[in-house]
C-alpha atoms as a PDB file:
ATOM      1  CA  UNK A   1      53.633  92.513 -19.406  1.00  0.00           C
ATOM      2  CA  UNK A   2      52.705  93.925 -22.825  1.00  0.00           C
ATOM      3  CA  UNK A   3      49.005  93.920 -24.087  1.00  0.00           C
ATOM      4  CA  UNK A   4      47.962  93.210 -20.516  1.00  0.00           C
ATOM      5  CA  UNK A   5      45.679  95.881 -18.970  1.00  0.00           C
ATOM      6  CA  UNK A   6      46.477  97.252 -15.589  1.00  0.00           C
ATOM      7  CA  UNK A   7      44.500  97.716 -12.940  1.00  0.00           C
ATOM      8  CA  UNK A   8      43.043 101.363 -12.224  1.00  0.00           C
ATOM      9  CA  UNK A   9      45.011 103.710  -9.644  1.00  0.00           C
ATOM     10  CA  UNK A  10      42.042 103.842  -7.554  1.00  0.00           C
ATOM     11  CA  UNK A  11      41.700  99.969  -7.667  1.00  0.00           C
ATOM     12  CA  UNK A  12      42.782  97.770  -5.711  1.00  0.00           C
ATOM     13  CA  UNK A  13      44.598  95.045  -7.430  1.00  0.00           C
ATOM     14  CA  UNK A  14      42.550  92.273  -5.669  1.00  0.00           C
ATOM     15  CA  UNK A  15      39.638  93.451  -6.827  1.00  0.00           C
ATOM     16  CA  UNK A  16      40.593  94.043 -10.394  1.00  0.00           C
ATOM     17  CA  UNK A  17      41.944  90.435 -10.218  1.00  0.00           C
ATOM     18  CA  UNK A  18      38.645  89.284  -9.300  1.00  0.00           C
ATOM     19  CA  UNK A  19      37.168  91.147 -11.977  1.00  0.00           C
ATOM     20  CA  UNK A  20      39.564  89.871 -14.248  1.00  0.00           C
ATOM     21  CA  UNK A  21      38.822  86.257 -13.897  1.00  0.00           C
ATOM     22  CA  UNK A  22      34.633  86.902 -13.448  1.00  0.00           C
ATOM     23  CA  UNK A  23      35.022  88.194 -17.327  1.00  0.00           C
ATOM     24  CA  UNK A  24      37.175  85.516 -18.304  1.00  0.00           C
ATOM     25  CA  UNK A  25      34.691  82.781 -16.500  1.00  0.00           C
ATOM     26  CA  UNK A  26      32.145  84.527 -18.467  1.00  0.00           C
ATOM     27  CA  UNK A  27      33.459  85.103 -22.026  1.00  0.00           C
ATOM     28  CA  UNK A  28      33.910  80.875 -21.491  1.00  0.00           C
ATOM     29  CA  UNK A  29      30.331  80.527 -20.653  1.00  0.00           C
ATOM     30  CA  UNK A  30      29.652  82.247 -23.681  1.00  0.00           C
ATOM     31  CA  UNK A  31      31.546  79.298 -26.030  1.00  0.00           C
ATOM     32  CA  UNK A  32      29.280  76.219 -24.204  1.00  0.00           C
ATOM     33  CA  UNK A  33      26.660  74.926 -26.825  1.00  0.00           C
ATOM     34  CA  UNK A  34      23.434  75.839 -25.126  1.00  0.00           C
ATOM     35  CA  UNK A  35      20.712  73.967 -23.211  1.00  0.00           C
ATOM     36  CA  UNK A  36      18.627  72.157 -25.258  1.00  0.00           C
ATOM     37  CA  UNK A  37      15.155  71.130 -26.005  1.00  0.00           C
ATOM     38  CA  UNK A  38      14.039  68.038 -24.692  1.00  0.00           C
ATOM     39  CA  UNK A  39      12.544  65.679 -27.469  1.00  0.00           C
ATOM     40  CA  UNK A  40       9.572  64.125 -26.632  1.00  0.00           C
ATOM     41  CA  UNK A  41       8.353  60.355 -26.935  1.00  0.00           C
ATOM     42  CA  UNK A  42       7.791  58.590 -29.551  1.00  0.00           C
ATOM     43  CA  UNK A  43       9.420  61.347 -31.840  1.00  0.00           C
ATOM     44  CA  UNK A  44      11.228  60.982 -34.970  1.00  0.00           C
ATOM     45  CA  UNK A  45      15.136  60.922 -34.488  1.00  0.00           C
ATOM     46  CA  UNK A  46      17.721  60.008 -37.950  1.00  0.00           C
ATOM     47  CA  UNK A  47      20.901  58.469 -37.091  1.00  0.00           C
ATOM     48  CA  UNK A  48      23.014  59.944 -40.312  1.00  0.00           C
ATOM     49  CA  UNK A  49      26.117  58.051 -40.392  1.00  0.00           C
ATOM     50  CA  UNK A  50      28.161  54.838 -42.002  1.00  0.00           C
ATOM     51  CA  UNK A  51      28.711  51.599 -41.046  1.00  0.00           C
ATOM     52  CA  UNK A  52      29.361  52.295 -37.555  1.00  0.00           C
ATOM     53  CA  UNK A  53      25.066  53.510 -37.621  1.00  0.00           C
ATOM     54  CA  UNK A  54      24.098  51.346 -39.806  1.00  0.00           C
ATOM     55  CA  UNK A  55      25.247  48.586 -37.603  1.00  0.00           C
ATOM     56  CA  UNK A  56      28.295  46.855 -39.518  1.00  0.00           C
ATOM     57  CA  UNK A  57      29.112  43.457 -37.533  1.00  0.00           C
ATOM     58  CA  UNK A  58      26.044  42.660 -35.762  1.00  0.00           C
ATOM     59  CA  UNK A  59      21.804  42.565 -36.476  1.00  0.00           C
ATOM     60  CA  UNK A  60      19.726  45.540 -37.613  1.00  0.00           C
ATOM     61  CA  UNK A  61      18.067  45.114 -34.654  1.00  0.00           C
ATOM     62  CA  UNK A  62      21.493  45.530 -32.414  1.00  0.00           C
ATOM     63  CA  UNK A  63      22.438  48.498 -34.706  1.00  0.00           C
ATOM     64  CA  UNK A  64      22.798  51.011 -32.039  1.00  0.00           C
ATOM     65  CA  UNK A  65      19.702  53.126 -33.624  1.00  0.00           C
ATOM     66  CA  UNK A  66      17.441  50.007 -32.695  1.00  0.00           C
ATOM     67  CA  UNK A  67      19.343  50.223 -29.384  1.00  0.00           C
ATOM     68  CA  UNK A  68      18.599  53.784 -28.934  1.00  0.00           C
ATOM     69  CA  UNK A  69      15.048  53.468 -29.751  1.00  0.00           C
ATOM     70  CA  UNK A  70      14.653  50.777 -27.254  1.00  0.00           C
ATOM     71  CA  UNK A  71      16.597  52.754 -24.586  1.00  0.00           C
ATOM     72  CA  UNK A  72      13.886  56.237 -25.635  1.00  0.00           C
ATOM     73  CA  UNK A  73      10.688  55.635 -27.027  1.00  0.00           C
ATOM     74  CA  UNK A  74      11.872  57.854 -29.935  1.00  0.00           C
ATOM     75  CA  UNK A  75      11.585  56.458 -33.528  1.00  0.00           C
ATOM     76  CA  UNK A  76      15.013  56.658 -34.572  1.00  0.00           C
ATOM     77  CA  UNK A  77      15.567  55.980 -38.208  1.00  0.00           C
ATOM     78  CA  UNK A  78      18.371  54.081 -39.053  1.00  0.00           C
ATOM     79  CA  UNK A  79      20.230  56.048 -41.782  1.00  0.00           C
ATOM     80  CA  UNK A  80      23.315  54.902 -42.196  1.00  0.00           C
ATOM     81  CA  UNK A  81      25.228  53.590 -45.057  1.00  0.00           C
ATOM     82  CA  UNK A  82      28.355  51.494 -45.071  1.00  0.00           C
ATOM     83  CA  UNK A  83      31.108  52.915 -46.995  1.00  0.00           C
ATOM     84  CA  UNK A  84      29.897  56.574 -46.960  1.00  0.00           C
ATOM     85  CA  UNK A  85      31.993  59.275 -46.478  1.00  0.00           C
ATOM     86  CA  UNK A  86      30.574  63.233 -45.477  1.00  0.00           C
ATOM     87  CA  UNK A  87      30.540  63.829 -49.017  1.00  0.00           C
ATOM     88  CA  UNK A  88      27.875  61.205 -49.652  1.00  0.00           C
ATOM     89  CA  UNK A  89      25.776  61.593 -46.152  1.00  0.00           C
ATOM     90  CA  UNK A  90      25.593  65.224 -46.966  1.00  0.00           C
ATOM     91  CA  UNK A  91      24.393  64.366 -50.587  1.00  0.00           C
ATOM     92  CA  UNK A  92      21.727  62.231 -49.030  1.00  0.00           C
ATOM     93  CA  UNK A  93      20.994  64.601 -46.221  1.00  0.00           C
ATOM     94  CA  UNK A  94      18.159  67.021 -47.898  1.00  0.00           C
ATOM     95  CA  UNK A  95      15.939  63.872 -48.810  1.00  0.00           C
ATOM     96  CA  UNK A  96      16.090  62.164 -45.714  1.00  0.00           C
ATOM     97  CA  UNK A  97      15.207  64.958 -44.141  1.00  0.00           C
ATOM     98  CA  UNK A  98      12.123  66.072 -46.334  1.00  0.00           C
ATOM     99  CA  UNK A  99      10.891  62.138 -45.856  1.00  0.00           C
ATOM    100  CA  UNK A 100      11.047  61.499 -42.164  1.00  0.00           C
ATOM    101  CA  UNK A 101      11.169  65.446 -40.959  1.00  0.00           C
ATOM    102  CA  UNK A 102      13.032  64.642 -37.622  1.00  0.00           C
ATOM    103  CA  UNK A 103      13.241  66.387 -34.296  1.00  0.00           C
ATOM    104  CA  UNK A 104      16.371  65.421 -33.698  1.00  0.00           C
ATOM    105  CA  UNK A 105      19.249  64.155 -35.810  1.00  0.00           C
ATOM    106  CA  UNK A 106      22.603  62.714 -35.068  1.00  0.00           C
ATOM    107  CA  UNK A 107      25.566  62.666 -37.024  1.00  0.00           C
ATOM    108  CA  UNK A 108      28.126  60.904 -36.811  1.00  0.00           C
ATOM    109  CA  UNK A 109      30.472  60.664 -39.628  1.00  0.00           C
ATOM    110  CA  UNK A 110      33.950  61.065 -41.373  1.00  0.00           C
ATOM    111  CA  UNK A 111      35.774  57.642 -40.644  1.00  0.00           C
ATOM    112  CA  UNK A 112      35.781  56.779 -44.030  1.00  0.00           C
ATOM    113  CA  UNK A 113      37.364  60.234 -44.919  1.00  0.00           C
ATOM    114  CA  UNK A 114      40.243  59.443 -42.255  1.00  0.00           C
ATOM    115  CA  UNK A 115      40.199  55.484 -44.016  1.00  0.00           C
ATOM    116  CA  UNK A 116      40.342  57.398 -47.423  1.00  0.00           C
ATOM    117  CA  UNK A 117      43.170  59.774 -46.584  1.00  0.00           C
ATOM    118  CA  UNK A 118      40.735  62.731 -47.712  1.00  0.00           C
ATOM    119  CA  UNK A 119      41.613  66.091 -46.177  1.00  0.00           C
ATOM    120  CA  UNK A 120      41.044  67.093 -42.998  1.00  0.00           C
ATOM    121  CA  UNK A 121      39.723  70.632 -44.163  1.00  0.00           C
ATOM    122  CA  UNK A 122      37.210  69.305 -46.482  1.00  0.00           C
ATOM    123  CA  UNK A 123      35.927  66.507 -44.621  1.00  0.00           C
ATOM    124  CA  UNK A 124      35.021  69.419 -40.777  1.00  0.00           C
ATOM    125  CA  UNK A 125      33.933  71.896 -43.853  1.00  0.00           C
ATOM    126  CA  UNK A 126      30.959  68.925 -44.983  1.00  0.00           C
ATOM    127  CA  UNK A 127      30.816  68.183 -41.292  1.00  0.00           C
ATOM    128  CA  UNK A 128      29.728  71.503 -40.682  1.00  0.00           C
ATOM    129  CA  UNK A 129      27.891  71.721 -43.556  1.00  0.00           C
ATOM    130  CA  UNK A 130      25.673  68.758 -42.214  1.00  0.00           C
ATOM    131  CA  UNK A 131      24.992  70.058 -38.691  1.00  0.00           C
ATOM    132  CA  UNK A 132      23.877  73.579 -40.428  1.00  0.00           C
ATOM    133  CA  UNK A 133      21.397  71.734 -42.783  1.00  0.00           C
ATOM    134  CA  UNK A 134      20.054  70.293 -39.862  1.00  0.00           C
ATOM    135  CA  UNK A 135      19.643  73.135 -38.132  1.00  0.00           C
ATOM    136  CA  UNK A 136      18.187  74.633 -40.860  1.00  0.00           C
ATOM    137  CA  UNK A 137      15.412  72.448 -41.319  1.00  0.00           C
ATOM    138  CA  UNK A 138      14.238  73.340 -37.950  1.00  0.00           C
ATOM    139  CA  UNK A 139      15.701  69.983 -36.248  1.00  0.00           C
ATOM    140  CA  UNK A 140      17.931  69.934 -33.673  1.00  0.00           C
ATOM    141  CA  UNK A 141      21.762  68.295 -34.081  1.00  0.00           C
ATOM    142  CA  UNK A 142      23.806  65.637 -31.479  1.00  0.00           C
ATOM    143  CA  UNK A 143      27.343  65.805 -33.057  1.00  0.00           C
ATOM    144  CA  UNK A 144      29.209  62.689 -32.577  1.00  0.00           C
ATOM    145  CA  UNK A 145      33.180  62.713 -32.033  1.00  0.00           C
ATOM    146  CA  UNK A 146      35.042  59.652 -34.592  1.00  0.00           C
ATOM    147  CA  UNK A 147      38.120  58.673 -33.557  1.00  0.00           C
ATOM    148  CA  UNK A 148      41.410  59.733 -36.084  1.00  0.00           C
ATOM    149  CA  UNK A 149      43.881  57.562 -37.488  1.00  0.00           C
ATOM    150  CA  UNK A 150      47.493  57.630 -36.009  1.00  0.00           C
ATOM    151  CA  UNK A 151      50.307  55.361 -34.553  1.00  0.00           C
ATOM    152  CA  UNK A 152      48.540  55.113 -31.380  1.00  0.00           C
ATOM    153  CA  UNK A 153      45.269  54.023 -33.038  1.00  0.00           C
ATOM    154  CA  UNK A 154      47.191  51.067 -34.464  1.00  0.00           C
ATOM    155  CA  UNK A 155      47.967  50.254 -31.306  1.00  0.00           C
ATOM    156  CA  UNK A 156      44.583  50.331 -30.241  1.00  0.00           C
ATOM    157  CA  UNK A 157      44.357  53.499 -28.263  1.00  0.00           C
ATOM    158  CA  UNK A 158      42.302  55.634 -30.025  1.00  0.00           C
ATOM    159  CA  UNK A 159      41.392  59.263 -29.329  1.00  0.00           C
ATOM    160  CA  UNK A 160      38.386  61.649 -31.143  1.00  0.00           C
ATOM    161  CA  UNK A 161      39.956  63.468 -34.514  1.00  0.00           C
ATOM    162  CA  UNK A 162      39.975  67.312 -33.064  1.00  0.00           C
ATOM    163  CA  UNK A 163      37.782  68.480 -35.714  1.00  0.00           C
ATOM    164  CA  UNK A 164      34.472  67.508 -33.955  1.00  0.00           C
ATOM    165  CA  UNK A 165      35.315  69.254 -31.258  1.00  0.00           C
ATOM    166  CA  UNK A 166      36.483  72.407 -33.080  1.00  0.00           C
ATOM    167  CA  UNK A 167      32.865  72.308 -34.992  1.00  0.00           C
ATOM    168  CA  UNK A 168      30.765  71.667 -32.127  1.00  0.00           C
ATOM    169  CA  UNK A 169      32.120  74.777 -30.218  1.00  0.00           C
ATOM    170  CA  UNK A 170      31.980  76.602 -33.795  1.00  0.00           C
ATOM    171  CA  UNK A 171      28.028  76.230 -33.775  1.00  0.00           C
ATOM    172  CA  UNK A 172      27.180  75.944 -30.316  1.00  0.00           C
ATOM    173  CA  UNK A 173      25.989  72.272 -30.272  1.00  0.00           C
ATOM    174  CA  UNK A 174      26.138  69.164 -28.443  1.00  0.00           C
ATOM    175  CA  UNK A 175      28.853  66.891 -29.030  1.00  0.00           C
ATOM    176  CA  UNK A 176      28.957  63.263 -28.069  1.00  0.00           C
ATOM    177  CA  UNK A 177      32.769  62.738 -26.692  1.00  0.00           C
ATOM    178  CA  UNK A 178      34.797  59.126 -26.926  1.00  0.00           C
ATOM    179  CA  UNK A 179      31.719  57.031 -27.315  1.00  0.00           C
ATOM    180  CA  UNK A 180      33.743  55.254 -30.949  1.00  0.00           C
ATOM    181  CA  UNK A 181      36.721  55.807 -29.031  1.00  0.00           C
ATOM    182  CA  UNK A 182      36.092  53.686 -26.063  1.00  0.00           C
ATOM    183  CA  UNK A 183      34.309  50.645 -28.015  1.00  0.00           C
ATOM    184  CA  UNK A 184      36.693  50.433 -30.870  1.00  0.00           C
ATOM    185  CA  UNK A 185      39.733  50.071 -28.350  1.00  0.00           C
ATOM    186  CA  UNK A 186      38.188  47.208 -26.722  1.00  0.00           C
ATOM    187  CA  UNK A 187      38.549  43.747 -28.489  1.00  0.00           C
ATOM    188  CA  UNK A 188      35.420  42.240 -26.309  1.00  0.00           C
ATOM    189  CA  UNK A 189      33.197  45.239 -28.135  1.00  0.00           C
ATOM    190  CA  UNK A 190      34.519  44.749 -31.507  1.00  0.00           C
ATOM    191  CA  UNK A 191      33.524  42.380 -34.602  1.00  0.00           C
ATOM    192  CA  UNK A 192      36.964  43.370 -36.055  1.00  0.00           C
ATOM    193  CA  UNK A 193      39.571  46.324 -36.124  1.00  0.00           C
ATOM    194  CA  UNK A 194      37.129  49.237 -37.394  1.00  0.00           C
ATOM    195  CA  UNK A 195      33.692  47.672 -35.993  1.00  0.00           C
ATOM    196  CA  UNK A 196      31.648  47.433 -33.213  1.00  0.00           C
ATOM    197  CA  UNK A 197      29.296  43.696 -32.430  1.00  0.00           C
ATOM    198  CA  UNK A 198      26.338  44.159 -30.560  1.00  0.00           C
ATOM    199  CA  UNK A 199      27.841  44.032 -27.207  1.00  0.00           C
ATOM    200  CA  UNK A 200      29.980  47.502 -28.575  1.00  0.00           C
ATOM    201  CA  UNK A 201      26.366  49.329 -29.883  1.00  0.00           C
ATOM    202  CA  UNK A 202      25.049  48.436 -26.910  1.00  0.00           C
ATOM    203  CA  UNK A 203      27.513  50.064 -24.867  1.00  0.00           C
ATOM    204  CA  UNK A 204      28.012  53.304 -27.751  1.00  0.00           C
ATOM    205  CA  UNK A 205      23.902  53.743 -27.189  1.00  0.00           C
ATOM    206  CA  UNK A 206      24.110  53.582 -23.474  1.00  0.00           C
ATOM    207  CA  UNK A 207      26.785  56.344 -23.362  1.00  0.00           C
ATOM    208  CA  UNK A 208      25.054  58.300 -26.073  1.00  0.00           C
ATOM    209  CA  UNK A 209      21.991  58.711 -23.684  1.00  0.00           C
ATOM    210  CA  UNK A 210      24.156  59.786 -20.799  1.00  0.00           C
ATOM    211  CA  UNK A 211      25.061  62.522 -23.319  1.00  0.00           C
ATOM    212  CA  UNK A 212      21.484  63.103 -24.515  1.00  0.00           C
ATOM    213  CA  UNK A 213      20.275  63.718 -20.798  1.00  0.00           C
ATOM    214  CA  UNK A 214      23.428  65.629 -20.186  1.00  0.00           C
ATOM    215  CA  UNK A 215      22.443  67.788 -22.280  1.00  0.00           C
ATOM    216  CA  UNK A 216      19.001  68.227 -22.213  1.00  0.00           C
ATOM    217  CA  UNK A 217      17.547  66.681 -25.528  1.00  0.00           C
ATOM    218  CA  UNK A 218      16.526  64.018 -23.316  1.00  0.00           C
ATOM    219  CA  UNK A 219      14.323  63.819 -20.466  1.00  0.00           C
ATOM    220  CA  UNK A 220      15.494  62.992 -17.240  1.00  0.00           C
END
């Protein structure tokens, strides 16, 4: 086949098979978002987000930052603003991070891009522009996958847009898979079409800490 190496003469082809997939195994190693740090107790954590953070349809205190907090011991600041689209979270990124100086922050927004019919380049571009700033400040970064408009999604089976994905592998960090996904497309977890009620942040912050031990950025 052309632009496919062969094996050496002196080679046998079993081995150089076996050699061929050990490389390929590893140069896929190589894309995985490292281990993490664990973040201890009683640290500072910011939720960056919309509506879906800031806990649209149900309590502050069943906001699934107040859930999280009560599932950690971490201080998790609830910043999230309803309406906001990566645009504004990543205009109010700098100062919440100068203020509360987190360990740990996860973002998770770009639903009101989708909502807004903003592009799809612009809105991973100020995704990724987030989890850098982040990084930046010396904090670590829990990406967290929003599902995408389409047909399906009208029909209540919703899927995470590609573009969280795509940016998570880009920098090497955690991502939080389906967590909107999975609430969203259940009635019992919703307080209408685009948001959760307590019962749904309950069940988002629950899966979020599966990730968060999966990972490593929370003890086991």
């Amino acid at each position: 086949m052309k632009g496919t190496a062969s094996p050496a003469p002196d080679m046998p082809r079993r081995r150089w098979l076996a050699a061929c997939l050990l490389v390929a195994s590893l140069a896929a190693c190589g894309r995985k978002a490292p281990r993490a740090q664990a973040v201890p107790r009683e640290a500072t954590v910011l939720a960056l987000g919309d509506s879906l953070t800031s806990g649209v349809g149900a309590s502050a205190d069943t906001a699934y930052p107040a859930e999280l907090q009560r599932l950690t011991g971490w201080t998790v600041v609830n910043g999230g603003v309803s309406g906001n689209t990566s645009a504004q979270a990543l205009e109010r990124l700098p100062d919440l991070l100068r203020r509360h100086q987190p360990q740990l922050v996860i973002v998770s927004i770009g639903g009101n891009d989708f909502l807004r019919r903003q592009g799809t380049s612009a809105t991973r571009d100020r995704v990724r522009q987030i989890c850098e700033q982040v990084r930046a400040s010396g904090a670590q970064v829990l990406l967290v996958a929003v599902p995408e408009l389409s047909l399906l999604a009208a029909a209540g089976r919703l899927s995470d847009h590609a573009l969280y994905k795509d940016i998570a592998d880009e920098l090497r960090i955690p991502l939080h898979r389906e967590g909107w996904s999975t609430v969203l497309a259940d009635a019992r977890l919703r307080s209408d079409p685009i948001h959760a009620n307590a019962a749904g942040y309950a069940q988002f912050a629950r899966g979020l800490v599966d990730t968060l031990r999966d990972t490593g950025l929370l003890a086991h």
